[in-house]
C-alpha atoms as a PDB file:
ATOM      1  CA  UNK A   1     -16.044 -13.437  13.353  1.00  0.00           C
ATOM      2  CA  UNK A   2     -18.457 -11.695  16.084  1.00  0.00           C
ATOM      3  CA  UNK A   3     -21.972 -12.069  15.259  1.00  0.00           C
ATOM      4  CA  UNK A   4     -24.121 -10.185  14.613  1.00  0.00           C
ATOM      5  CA  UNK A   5     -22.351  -8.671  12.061  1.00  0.00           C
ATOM      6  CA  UNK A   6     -23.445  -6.119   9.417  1.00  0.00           C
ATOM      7  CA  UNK A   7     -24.078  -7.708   5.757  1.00  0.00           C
ATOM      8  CA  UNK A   8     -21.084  -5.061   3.922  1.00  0.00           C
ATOM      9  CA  UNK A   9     -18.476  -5.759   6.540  1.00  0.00           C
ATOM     10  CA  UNK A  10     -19.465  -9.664   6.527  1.00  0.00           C
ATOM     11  CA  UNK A  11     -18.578  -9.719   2.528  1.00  0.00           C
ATOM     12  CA  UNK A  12     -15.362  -7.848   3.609  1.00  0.00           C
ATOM     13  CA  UNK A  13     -14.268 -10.205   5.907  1.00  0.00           C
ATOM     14  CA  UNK A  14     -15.404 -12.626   3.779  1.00  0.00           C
ATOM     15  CA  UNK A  15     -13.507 -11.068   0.681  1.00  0.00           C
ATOM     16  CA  UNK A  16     -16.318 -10.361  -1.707  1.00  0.00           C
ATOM     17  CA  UNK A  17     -15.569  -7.264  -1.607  1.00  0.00           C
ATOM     18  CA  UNK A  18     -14.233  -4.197   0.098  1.00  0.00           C
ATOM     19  CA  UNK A  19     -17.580  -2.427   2.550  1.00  0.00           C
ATOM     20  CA  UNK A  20     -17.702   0.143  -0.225  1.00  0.00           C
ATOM     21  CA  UNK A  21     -17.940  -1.906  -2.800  1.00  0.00           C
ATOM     22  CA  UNK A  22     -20.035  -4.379  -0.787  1.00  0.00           C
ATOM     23  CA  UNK A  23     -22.663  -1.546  -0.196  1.00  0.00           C
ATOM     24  CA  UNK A  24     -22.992  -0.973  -4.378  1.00  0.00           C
ATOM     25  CA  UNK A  25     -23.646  -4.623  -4.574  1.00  0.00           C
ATOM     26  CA  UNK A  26     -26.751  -4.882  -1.821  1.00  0.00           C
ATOM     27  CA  UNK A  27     -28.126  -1.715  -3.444  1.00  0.00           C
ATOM     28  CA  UNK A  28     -27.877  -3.534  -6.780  1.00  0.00           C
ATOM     29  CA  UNK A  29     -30.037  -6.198  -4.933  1.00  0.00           C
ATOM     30  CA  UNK A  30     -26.606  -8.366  -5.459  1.00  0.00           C
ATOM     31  CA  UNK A  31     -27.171 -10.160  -1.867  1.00  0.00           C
ATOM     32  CA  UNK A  32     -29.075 -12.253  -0.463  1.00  0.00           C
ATOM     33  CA  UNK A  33     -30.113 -13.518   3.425  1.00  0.00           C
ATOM     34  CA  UNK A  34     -31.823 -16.323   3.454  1.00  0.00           C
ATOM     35  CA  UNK A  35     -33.280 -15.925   0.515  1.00  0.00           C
ATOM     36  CA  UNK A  36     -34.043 -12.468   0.986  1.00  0.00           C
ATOM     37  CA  UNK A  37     -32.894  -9.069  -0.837  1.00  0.00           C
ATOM     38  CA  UNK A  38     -30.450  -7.519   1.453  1.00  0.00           C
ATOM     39  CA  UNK A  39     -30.875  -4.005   2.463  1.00  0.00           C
ATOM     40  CA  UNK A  40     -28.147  -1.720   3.266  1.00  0.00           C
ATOM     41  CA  UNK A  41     -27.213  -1.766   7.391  1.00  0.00           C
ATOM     42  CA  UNK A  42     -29.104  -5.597   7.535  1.00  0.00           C
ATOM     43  CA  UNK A  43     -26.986  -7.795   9.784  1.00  0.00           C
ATOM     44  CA  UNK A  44     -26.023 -11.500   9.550  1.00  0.00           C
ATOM     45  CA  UNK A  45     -26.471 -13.950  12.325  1.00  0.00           C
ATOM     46  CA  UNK A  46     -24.373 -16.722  12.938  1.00  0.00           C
ATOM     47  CA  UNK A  47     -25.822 -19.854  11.142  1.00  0.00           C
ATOM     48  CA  UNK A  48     -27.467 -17.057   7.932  1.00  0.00           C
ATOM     49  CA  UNK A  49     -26.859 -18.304   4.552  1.00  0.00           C
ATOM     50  CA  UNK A  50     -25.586 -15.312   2.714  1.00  0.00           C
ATOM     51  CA  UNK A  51     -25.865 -15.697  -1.663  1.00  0.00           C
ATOM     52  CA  UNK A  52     -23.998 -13.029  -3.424  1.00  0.00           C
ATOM     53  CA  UNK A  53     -24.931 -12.742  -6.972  1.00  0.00           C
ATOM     54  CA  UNK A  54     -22.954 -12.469 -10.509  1.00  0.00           C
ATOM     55  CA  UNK A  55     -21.881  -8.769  -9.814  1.00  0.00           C
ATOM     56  CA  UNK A  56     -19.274  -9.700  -7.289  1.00  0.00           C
ATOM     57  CA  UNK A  57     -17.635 -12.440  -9.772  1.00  0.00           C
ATOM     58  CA  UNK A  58     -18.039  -9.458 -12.440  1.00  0.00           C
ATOM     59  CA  UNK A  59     -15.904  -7.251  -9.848  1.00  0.00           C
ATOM     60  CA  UNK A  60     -13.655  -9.541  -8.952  1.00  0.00           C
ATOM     61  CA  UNK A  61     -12.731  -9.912 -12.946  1.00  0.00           C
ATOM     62  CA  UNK A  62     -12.047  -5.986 -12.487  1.00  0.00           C
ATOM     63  CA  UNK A  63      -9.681  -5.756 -10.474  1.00  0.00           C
ATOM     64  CA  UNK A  64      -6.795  -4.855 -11.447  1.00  0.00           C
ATOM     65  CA  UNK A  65      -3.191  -4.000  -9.736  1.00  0.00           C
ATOM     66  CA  UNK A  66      -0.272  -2.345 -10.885  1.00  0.00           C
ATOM     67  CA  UNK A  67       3.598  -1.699 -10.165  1.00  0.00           C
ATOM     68  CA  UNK A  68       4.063   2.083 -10.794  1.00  0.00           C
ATOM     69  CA  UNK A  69       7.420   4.020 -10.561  1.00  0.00           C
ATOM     70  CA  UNK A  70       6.762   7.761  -9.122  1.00  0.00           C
ATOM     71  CA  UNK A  71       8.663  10.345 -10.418  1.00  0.00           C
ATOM     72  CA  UNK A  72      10.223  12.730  -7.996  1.00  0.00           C
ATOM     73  CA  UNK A  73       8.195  16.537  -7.760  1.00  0.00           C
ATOM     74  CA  UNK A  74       4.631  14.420  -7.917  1.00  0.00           C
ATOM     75  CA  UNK A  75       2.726  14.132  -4.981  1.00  0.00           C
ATOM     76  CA  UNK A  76       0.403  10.727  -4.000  1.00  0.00           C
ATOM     77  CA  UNK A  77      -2.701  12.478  -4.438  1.00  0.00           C
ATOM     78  CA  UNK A  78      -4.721  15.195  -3.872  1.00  0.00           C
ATOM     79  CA  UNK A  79      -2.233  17.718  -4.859  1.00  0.00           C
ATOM     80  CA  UNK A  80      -2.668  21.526  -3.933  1.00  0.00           C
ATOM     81  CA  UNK A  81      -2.447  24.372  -6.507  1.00  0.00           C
ATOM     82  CA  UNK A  82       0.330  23.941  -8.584  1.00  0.00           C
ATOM     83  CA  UNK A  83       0.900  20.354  -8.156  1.00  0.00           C
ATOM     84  CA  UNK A  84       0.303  17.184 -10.055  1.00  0.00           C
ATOM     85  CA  UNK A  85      -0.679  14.055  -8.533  1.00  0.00           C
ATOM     86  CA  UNK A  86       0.061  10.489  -9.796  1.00  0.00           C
ATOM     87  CA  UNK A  87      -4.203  10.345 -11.055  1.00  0.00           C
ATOM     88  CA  UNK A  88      -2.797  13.661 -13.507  1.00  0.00           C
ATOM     89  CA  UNK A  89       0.324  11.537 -14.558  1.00  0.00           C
ATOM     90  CA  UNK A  90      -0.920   8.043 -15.097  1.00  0.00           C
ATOM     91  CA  UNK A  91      -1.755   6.672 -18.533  1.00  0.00           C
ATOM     92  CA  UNK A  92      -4.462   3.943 -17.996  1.00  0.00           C
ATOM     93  CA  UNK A  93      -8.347   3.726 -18.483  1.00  0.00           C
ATOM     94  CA  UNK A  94      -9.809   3.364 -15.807  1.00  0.00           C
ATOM     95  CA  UNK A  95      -9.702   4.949 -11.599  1.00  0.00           C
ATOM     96  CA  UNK A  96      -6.930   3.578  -9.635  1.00  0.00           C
ATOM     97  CA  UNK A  97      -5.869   4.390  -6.605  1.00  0.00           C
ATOM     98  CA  UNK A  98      -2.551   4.414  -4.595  1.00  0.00           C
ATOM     99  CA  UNK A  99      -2.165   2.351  -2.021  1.00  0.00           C
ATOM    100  CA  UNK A 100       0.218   4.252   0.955  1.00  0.00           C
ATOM    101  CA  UNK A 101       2.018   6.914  -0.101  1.00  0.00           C
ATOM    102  CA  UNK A 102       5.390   8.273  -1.248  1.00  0.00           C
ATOM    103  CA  UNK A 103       6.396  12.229  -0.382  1.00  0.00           C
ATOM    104  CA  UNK A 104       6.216  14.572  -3.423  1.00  0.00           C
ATOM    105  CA  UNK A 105      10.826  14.489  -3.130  1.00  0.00           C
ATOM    106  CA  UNK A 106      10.891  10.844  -3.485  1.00  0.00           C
ATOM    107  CA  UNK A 107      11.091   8.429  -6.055  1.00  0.00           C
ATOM    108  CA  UNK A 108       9.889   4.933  -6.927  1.00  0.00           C
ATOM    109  CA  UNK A 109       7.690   1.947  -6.666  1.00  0.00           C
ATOM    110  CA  UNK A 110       4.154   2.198  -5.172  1.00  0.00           C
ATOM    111  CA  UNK A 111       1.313   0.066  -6.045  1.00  0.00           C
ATOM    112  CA  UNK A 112      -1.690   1.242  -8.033  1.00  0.00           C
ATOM    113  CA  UNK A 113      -5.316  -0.936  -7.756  1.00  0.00           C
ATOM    114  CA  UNK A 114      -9.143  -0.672  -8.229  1.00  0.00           C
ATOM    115  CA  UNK A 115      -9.146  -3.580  -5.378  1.00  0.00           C
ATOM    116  CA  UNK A 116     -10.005  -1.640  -2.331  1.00  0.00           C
ATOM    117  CA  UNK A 117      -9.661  -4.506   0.194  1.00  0.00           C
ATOM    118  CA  UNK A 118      -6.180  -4.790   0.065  1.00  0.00           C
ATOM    119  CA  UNK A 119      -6.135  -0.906   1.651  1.00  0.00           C
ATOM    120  CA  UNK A 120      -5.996  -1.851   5.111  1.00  0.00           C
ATOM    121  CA  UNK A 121      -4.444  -5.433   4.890  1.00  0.00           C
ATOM    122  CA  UNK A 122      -1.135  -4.114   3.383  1.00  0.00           C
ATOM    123  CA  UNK A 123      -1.000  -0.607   5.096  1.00  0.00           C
ATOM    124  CA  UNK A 124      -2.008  -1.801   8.700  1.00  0.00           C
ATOM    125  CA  UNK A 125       1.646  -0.846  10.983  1.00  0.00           C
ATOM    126  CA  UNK A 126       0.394  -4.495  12.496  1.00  0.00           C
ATOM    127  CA  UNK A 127       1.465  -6.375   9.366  1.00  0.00           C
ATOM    128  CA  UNK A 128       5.064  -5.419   9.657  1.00  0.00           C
ATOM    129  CA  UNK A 129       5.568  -5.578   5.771  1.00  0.00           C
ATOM    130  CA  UNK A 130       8.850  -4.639   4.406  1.00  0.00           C
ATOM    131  CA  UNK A 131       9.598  -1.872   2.031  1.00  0.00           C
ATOM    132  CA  UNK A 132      13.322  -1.564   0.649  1.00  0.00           C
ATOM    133  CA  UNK A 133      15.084   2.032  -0.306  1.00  0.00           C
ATOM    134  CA  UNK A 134      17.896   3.220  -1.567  1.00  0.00           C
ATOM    135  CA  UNK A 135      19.021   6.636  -0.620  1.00  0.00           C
ATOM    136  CA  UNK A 136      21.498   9.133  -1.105  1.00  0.00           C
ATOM    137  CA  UNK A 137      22.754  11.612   1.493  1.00  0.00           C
ATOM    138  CA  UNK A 138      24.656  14.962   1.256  1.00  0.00           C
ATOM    139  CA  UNK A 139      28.025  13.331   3.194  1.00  0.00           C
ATOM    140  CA  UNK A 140      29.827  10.238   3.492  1.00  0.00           C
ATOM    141  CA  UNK A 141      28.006   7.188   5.591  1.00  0.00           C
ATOM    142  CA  UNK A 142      30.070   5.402   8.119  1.00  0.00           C
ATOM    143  CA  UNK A 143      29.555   2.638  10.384  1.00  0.00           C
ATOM    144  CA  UNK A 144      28.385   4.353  13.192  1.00  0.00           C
ATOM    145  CA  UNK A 145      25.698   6.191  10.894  1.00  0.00           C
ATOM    146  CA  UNK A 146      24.607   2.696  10.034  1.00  0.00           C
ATOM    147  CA  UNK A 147      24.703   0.786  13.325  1.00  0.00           C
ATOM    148  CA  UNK A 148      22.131   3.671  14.233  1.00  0.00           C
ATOM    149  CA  UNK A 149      19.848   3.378  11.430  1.00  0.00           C
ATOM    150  CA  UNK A 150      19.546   0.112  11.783  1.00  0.00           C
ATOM    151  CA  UNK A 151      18.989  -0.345  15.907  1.00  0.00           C
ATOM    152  CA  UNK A 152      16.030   2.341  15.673  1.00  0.00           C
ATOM    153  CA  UNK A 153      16.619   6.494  15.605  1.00  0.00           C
ATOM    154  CA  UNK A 154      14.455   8.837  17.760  1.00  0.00           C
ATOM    155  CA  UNK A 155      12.345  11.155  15.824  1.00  0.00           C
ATOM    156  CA  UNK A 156      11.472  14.754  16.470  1.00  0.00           C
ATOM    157  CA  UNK A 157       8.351  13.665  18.150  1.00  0.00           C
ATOM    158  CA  UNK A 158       9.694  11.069  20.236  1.00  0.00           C
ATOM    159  CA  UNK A 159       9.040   8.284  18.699  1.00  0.00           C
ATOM    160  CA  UNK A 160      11.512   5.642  18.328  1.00  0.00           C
ATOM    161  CA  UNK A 161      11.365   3.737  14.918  1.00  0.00           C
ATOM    162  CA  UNK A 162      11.678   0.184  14.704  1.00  0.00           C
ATOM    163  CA  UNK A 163      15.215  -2.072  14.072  1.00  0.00           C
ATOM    164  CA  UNK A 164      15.458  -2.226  10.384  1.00  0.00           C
ATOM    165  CA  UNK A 165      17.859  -3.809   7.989  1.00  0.00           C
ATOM    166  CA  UNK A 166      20.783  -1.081   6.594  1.00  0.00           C
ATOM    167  CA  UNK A 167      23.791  -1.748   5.030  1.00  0.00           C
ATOM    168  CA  UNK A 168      26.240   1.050   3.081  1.00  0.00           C
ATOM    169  CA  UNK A 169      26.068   0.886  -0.605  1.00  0.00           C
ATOM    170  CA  UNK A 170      28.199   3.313  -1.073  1.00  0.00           C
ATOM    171  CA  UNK A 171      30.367   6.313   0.129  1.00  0.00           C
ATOM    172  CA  UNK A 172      26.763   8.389   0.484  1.00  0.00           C
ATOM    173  CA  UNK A 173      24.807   5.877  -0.213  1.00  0.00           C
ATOM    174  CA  UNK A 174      22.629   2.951   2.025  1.00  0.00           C
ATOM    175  CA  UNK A 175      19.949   0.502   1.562  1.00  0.00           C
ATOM    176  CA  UNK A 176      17.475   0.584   3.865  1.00  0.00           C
ATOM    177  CA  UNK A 177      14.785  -2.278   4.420  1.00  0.00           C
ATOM    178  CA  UNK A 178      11.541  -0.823   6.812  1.00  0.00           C
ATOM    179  CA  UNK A 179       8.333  -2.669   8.570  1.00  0.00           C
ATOM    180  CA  UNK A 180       7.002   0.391   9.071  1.00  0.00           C
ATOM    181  CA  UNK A 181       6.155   3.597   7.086  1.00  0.00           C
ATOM    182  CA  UNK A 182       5.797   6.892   9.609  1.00  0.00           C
ATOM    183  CA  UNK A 183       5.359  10.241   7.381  1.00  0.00           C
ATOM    184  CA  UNK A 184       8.841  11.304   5.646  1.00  0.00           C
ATOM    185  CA  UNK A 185      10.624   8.282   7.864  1.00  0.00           C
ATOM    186  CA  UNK A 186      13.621   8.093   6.264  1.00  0.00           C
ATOM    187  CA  UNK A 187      13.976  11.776   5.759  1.00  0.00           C
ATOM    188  CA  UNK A 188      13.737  12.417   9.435  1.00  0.00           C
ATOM    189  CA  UNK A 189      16.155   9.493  10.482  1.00  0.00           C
ATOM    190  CA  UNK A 190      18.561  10.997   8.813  1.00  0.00           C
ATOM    191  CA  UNK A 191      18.098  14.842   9.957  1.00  0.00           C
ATOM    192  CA  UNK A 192      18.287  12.757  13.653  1.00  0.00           C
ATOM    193  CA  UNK A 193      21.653  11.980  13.035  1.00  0.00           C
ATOM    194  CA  UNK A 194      23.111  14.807  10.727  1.00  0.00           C
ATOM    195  CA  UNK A 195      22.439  13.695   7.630  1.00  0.00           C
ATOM    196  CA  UNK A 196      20.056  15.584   4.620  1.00  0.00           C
ATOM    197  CA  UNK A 197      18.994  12.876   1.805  1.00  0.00           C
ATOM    198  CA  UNK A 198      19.376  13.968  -1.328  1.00  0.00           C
ATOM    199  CA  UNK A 199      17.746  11.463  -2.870  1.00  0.00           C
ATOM    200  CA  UNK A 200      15.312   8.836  -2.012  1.00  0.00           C
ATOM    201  CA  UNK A 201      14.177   5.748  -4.331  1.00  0.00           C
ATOM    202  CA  UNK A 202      11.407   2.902  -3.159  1.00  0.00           C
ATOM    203  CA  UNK A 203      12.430  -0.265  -5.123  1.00  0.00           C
ATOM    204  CA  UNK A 204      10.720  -2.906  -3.539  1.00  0.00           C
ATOM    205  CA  UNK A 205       7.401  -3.339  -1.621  1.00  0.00           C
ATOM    206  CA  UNK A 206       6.662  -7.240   0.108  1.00  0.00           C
ATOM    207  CA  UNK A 207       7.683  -9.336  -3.144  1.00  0.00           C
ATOM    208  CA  UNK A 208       7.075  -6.895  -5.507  1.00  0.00           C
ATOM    209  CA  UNK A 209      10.001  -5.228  -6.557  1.00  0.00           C
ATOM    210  CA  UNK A 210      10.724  -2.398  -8.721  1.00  0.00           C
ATOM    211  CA  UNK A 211      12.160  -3.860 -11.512  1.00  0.00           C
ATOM    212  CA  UNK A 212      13.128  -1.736 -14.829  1.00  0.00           C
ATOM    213  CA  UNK A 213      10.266   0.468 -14.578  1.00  0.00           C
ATOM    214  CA  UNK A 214      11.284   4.417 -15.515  1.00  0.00           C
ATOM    215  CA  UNK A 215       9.456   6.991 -14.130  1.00  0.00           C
ATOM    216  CA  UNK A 216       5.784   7.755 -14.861  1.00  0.00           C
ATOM    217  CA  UNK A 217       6.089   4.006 -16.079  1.00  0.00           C
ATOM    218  CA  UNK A 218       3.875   0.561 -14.686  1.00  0.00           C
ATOM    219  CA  UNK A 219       4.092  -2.489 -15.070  1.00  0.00           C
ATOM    220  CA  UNK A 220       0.535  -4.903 -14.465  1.00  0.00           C
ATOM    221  CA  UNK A 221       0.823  -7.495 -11.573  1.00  0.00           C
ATOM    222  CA  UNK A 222      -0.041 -11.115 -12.726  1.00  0.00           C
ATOM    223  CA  UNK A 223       0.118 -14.665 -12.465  1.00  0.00           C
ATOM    224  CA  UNK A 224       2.792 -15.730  -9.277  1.00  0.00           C
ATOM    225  CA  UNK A 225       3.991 -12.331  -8.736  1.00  0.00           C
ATOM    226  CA  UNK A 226       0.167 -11.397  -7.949  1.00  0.00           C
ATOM    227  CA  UNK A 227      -0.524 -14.158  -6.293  1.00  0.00           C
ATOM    228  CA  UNK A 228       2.213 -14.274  -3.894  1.00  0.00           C
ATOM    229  CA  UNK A 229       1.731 -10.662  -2.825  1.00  0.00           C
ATOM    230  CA  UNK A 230      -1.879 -11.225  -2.013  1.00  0.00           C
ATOM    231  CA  UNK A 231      -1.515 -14.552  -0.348  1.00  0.00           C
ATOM    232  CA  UNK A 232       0.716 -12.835   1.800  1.00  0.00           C
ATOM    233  CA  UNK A 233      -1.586 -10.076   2.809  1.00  0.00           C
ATOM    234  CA  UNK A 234      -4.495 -12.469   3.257  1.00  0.00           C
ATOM    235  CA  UNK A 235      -6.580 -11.787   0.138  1.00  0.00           C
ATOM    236  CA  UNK A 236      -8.049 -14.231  -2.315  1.00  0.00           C
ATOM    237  CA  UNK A 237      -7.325 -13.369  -5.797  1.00  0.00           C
END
């Protein structure tokens, strides 16, 4: 850590909270320098003692994180006229908030939390976390088809995606394991090569894995399962 450093970003990196949430707590007179009320845009020098008071132990008790299953024709959020969005869908008190998305064709697992610091940790390209698909095409796979899935596929921008893991699953089906999550990936991998999916279902994200969970269902992450998943994203429960 660089100092100086700005008081919200020092309780982000310091897991307190996320800045946003970091910035409610210094105008709640939450923080302290040195003894002092922090005020918002206040920086922290190397050697500062920095108290936080009972509002960030009463946010961390908030948080909450869930495995949801999208159901194909709803969109991430903010949805245009017409549309529904998983916020319209989702039966729980309470805001959450997606965390990356899934295209309004596609199907399956995508996490749901209140916890805004985990935004950047798991959705940063850098962290090279896996995400596991199975998908359906409109003709049969063979092993050329997979041998160039899995090496990396130029897309219709020029960019060439990453080696991945692919294997057949069946005569139009593959599983598909990525580290990295350009828009409609998947989709346009396949239009590179020929192919149209015809369906598209996210069952497992890091450690957390789909499970039974029907659409429009969710399941609430606890105990190892939690644990695990944030450990591996650097976060402290």
């Amino acid at each position: 850590m660089e100092y100086p450093i700005r008081i919200n970003r020092y309780l982000a990196v310091k897991q307190y909270a996320s800045r946003r949430e970091a910035d409610r707590l210094i105008e709640d007179g939450q923080v302290r320098i040195n003894g002092k009320v922090a005020s918002l845009g206040d920086k922290v020098q190397k050697g500062d003692s920095v108290e936080v008071g009972a509002g960030a132990k009463a946010l961390a008790k908030k948080r909450v994180y869930l495995a949801f299953c999208k159901p194909e024709g709803v969109v991430t959020h903010s949805p245009e006229r017409g549309q529904k969005s998983i916020a319209d869908i989702l039966d729980y008190e309470g805001r959450m908030f997606p965390i990356g998305r899934l295209d309004m064709d596609s199907r399956g697992l995508i996490i749901l939390t209140n916890d805004g610091r985990i935004t950047d940790k798991l959705l940063n390209p850098e962290g090279a976390h896996e995400k596991e698909y199975l998908v359906r095409v409109d003709k049969p796979v063979n092993p050329e088809f997979i041998a160039s899935m899995a090496k990396g596929v130029l897309l219709d921008d020029g960019y060439k995606t990453r080696k991945c893991v692919v294997e057949s699953t069946g005569s139009k089906q593959f599983r598909i394991t990525l580290t990295e999550g350009k828009k409609r990936q998947i989709r346009r991998m396949c239009e590179a090569l020929g192919y149209a999916v015809t369906d598209l279902l996210r069952i497992r994200i890091m450690n957390i894995r789909l499970r039974e969970l029907r659409a429009g269902e969710y399941r609430q992450l606890v105990g190892a399962e939690l644990q695990t998943f944030l450990k591996s994203i650097g976060i402290n429960q």
